[in-house]
PDB file of N, CA and C in Angstrom:
ATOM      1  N   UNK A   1     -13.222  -6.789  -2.045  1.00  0.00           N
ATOM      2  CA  UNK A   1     -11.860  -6.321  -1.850  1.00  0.00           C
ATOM      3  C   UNK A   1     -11.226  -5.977  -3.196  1.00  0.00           C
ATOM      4  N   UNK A   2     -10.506  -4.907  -2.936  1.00  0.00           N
ATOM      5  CA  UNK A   2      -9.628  -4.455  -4.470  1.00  0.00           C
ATOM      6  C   UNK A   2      -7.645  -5.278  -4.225  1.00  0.00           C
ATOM      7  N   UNK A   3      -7.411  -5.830  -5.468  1.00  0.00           N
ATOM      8  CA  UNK A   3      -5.855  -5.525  -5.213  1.00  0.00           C
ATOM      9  C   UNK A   3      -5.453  -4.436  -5.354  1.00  0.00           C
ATOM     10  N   UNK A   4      -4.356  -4.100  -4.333  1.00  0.00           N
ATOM     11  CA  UNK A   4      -3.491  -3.116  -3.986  1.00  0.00           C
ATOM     12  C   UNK A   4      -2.269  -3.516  -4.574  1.00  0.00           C
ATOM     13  N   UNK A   5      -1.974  -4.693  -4.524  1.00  0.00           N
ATOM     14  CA  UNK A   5      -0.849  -4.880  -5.056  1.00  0.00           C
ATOM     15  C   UNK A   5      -0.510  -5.180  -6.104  1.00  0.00           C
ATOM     16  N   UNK A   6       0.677  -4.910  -6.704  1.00  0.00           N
ATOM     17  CA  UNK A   6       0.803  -4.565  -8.673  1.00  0.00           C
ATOM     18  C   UNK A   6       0.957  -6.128  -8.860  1.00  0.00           C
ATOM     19  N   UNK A   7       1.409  -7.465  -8.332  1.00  0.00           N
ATOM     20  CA  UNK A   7       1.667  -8.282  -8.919  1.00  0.00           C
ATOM     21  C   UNK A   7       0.080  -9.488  -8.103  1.00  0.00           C
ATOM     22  N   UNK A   8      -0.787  -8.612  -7.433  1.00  0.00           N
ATOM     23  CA  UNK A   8      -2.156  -9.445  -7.155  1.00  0.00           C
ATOM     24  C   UNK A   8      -1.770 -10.335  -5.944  1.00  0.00           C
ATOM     25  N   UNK A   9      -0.348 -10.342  -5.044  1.00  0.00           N
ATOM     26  CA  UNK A   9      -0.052 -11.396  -3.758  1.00  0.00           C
ATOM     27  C   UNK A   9      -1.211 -10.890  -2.965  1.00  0.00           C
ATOM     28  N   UNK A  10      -1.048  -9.619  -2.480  1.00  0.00           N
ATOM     29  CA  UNK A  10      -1.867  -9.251  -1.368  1.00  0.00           C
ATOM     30  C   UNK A  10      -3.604  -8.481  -1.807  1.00  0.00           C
ATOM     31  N   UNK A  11      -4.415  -8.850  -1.413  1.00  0.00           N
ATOM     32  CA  UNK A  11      -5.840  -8.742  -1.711  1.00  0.00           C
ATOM     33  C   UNK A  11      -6.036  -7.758  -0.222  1.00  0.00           C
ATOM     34  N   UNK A  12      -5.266  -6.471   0.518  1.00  0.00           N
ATOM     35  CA  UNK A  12      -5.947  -6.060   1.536  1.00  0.00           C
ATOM     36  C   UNK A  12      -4.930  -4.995   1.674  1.00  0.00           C
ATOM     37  N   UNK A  13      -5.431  -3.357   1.470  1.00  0.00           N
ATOM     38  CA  UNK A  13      -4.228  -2.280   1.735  1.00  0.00           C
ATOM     39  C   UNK A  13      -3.214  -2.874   3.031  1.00  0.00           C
ATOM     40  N   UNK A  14      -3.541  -3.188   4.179  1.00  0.00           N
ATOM     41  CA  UNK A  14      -3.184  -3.362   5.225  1.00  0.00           C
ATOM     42  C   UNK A  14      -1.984  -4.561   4.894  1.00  0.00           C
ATOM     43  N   UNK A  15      -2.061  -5.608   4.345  1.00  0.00           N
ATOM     44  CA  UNK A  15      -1.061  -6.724   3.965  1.00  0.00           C
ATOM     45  C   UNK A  15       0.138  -5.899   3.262  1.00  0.00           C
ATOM     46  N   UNK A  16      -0.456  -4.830   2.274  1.00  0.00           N
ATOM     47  CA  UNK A  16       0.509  -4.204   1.058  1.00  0.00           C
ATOM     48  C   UNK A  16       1.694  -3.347   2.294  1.00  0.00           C
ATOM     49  N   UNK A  17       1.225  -2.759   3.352  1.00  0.00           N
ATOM     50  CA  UNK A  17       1.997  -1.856   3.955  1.00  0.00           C
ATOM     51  C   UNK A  17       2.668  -2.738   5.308  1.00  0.00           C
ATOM     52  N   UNK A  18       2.295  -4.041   5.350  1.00  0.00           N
ATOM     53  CA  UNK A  18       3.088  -4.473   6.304  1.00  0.00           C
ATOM     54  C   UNK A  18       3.850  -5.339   5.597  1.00  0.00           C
ATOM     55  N   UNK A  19       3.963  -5.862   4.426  1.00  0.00           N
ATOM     56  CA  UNK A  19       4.813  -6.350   3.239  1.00  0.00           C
ATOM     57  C   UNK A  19       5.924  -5.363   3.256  1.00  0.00           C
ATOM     58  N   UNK A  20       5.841  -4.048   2.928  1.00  0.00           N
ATOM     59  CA  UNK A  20       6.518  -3.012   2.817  1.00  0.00           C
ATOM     60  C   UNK A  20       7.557  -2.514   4.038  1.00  0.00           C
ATOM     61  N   UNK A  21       6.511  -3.165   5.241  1.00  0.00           N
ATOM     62  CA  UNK A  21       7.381  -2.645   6.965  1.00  0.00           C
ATOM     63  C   UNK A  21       8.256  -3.740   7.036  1.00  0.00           C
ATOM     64  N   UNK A  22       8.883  -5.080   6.255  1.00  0.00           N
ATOM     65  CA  UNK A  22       9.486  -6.049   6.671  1.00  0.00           C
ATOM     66  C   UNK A  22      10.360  -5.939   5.246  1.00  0.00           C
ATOM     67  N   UNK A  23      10.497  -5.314   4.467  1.00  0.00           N
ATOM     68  CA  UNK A  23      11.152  -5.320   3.156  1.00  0.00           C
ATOM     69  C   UNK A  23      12.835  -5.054   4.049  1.00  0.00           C
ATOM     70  N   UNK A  24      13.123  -4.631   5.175  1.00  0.00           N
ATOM     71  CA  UNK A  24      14.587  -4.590   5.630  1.00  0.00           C
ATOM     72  C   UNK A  24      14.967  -6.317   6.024  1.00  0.00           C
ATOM     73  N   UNK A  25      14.689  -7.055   5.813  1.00  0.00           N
ATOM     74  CA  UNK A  25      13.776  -8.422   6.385  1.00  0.00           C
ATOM     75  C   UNK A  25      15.325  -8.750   5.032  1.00  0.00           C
ATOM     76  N   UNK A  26      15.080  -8.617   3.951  1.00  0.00           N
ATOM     77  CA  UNK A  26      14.998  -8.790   2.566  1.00  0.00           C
ATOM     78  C   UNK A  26      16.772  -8.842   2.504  1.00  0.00           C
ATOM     79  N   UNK A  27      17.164 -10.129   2.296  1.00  0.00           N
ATOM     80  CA  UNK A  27      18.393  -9.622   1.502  1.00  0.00           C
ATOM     81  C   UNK A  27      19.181  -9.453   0.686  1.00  0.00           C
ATOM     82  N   UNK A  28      17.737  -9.360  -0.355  1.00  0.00           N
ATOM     83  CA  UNK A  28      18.345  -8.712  -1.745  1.00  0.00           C
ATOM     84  C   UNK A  28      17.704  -7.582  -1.974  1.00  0.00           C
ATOM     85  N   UNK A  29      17.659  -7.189  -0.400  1.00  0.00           N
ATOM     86  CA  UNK A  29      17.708  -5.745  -0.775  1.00  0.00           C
ATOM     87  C   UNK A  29      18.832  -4.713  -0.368  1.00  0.00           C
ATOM     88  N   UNK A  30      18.878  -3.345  -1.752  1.00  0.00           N
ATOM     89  CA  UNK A  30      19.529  -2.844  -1.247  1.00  0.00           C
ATOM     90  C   UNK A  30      20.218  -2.073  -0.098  1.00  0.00           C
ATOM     91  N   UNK A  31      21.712  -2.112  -0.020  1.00  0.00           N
ATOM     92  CA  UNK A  31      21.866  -1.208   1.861  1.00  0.00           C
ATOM     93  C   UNK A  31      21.505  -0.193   2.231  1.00  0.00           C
ATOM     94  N   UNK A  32      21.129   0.927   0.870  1.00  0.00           N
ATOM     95  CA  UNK A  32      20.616   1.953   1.437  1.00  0.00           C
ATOM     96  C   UNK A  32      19.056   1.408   2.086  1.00  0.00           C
ATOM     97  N   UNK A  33      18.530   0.691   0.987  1.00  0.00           N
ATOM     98  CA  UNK A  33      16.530   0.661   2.041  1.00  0.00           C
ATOM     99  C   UNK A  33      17.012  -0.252   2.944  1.00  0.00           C
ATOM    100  N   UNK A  34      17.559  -1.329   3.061  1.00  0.00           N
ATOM    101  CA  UNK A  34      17.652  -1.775   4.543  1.00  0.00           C
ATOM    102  C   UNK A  34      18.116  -1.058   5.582  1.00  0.00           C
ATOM    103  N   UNK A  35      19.047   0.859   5.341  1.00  0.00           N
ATOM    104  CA  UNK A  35      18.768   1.026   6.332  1.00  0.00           C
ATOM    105  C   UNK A  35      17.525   2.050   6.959  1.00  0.00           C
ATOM    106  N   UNK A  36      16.230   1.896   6.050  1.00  0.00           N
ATOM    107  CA  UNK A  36      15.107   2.349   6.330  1.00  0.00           C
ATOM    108  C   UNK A  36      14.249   1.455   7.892  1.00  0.00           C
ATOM    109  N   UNK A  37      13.811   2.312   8.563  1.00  0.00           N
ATOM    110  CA  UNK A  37      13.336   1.142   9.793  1.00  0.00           C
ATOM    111  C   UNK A  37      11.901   1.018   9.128  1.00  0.00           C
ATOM    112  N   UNK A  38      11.720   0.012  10.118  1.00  0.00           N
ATOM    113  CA  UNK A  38      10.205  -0.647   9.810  1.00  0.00           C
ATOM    114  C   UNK A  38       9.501   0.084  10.432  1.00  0.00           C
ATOM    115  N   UNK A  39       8.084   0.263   9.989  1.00  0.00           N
ATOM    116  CA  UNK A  39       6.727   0.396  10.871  1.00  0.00           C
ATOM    117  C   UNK A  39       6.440  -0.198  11.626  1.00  0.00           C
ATOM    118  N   UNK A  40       6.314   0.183  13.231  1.00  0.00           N
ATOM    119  CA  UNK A  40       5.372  -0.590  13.998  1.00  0.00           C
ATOM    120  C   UNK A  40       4.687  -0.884  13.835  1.00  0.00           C
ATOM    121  N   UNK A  41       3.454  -1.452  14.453  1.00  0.00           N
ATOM    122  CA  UNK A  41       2.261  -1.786  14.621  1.00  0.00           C
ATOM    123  C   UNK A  41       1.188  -1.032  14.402  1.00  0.00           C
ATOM    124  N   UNK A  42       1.571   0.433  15.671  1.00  0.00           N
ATOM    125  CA  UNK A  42       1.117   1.732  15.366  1.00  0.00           C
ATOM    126  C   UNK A  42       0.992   2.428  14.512  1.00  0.00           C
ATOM    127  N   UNK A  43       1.917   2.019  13.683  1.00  0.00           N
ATOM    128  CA  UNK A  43       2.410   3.530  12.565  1.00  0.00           C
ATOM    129  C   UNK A  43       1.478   2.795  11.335  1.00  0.00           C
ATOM    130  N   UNK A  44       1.992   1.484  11.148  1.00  0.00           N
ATOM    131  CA  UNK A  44       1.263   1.110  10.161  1.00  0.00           C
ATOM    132  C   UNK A  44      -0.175   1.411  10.478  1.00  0.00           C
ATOM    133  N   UNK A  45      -1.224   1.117  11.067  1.00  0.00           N
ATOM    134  CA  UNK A  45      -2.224   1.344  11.081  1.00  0.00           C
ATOM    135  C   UNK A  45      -3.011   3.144  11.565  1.00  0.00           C
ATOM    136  N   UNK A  46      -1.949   3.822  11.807  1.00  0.00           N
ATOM    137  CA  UNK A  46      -2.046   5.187  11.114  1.00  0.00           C
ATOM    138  C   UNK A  46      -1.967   5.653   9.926  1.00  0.00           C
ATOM    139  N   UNK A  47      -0.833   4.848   9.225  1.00  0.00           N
ATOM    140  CA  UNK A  47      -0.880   5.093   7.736  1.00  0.00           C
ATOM    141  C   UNK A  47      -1.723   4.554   6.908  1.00  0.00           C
ATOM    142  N   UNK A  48      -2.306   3.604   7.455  1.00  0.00           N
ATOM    143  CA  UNK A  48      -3.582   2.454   6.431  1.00  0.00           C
ATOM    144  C   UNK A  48      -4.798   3.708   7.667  1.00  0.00           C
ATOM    145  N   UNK A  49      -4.819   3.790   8.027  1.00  0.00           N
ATOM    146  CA  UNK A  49      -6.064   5.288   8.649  1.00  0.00           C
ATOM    147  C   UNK A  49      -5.506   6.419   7.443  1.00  0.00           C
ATOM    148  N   UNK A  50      -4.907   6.687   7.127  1.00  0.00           N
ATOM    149  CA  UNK A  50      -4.708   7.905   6.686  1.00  0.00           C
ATOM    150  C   UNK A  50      -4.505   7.594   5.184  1.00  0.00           C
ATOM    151  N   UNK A  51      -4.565   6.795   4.597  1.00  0.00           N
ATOM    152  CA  UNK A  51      -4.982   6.397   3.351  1.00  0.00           C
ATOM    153  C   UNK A  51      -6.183   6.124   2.929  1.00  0.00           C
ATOM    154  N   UNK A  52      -6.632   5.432   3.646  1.00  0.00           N
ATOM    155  CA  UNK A  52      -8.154   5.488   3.590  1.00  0.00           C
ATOM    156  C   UNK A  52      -9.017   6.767   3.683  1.00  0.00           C
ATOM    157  N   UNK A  53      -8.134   7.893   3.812  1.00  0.00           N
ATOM    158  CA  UNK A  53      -9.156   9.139   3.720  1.00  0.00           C
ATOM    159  C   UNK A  53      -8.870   9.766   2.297  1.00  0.00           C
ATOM    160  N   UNK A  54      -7.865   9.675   1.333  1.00  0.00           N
ATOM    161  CA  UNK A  54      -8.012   9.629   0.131  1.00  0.00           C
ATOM    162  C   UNK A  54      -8.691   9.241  -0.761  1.00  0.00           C
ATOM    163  N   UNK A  55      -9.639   8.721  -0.281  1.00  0.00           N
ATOM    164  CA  UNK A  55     -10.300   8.076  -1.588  1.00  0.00           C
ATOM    165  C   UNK A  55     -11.582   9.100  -1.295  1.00  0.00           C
ATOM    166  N   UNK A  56     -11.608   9.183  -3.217  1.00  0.00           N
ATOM    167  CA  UNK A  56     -12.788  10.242  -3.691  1.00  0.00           C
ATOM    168  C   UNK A  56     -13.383   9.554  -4.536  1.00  0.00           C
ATOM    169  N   UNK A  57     -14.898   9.116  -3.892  1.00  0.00           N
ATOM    170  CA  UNK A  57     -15.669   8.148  -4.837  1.00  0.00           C
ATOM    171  C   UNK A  57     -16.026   8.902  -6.120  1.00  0.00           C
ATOM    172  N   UNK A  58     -16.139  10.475  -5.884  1.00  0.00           N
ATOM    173  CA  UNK A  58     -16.696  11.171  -7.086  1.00  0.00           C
ATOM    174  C   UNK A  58     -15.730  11.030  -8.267  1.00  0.00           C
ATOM    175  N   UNK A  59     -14.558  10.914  -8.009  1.00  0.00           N
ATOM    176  CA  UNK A  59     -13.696  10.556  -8.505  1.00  0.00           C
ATOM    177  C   UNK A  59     -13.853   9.327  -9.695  1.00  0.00           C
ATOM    178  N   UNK A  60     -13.545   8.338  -8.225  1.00  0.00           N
ATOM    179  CA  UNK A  60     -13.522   6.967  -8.818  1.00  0.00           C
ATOM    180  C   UNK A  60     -14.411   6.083  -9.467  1.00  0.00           C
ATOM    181  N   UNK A  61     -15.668   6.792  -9.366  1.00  0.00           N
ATOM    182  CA  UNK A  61     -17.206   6.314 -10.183  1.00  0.00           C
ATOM    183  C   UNK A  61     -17.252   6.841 -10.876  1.00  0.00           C
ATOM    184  N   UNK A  62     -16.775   8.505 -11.730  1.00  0.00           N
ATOM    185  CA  UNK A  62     -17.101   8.770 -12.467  1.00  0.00           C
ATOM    186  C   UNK A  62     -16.835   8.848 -14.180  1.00  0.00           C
ATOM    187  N   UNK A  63     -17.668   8.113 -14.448  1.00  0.00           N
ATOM    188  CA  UNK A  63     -17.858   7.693 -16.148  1.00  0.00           C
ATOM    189  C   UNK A  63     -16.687   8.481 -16.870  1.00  0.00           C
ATOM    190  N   UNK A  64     -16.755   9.978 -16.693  1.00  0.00           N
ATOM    191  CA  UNK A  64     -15.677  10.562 -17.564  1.00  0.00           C
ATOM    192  C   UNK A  64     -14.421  10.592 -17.176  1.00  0.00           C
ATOM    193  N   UNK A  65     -13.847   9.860 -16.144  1.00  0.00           N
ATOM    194  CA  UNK A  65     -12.881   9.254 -15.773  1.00  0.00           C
ATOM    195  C   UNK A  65     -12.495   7.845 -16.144  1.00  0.00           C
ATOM    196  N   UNK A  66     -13.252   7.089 -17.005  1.00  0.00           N
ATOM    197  CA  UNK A  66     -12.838   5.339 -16.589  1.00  0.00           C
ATOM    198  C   UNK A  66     -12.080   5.233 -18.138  1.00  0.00           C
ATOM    199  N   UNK A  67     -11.516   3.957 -18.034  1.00  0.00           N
ATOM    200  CA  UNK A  67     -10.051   3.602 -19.119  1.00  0.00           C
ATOM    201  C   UNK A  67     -11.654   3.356 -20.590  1.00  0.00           C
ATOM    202  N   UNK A  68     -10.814   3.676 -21.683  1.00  0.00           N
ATOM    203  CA  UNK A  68     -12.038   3.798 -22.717  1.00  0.00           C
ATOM    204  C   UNK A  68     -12.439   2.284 -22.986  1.00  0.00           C
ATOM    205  N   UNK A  69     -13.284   1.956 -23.775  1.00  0.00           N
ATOM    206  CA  UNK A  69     -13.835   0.729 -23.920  1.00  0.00           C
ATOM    207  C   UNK A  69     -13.077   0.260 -25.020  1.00  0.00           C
TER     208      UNK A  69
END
């Protein structure tokens, strides 16, 4: 498994975007994103489907891409 998440809580894309569907949950957050609605059930796992088709291993394996030594 990779972290997805910048501070290492969640170890699973799927945790990172249902973290994200309950952030109106939050109340220190601001009123404008609380009045963002949450993801269902559905939606989230369309959007964790549809992220998962972004990834380009040619990409992400390749040597003349990686942070220098």
């Amino acid at each position: 498994t990779f972290p997805y998440m910048h501070d290492g809580r969640f170890m699973r894309l799927k945790e990172v975007i249902k973290h994200y569907s309950m952030l109106h949950d939050n109340p220190k957050l601001s009123k404008e994103l609380k009045e963002i609605r949450a993801f269902g059930d559905h939606e989230q796992k369309d959007l964790l489907s549809f992220l998962y088709t972004l990834s380009d291993k040619e990409f992400l394996f390749n040597k003349r891409f990686q942070f220098p030594q």
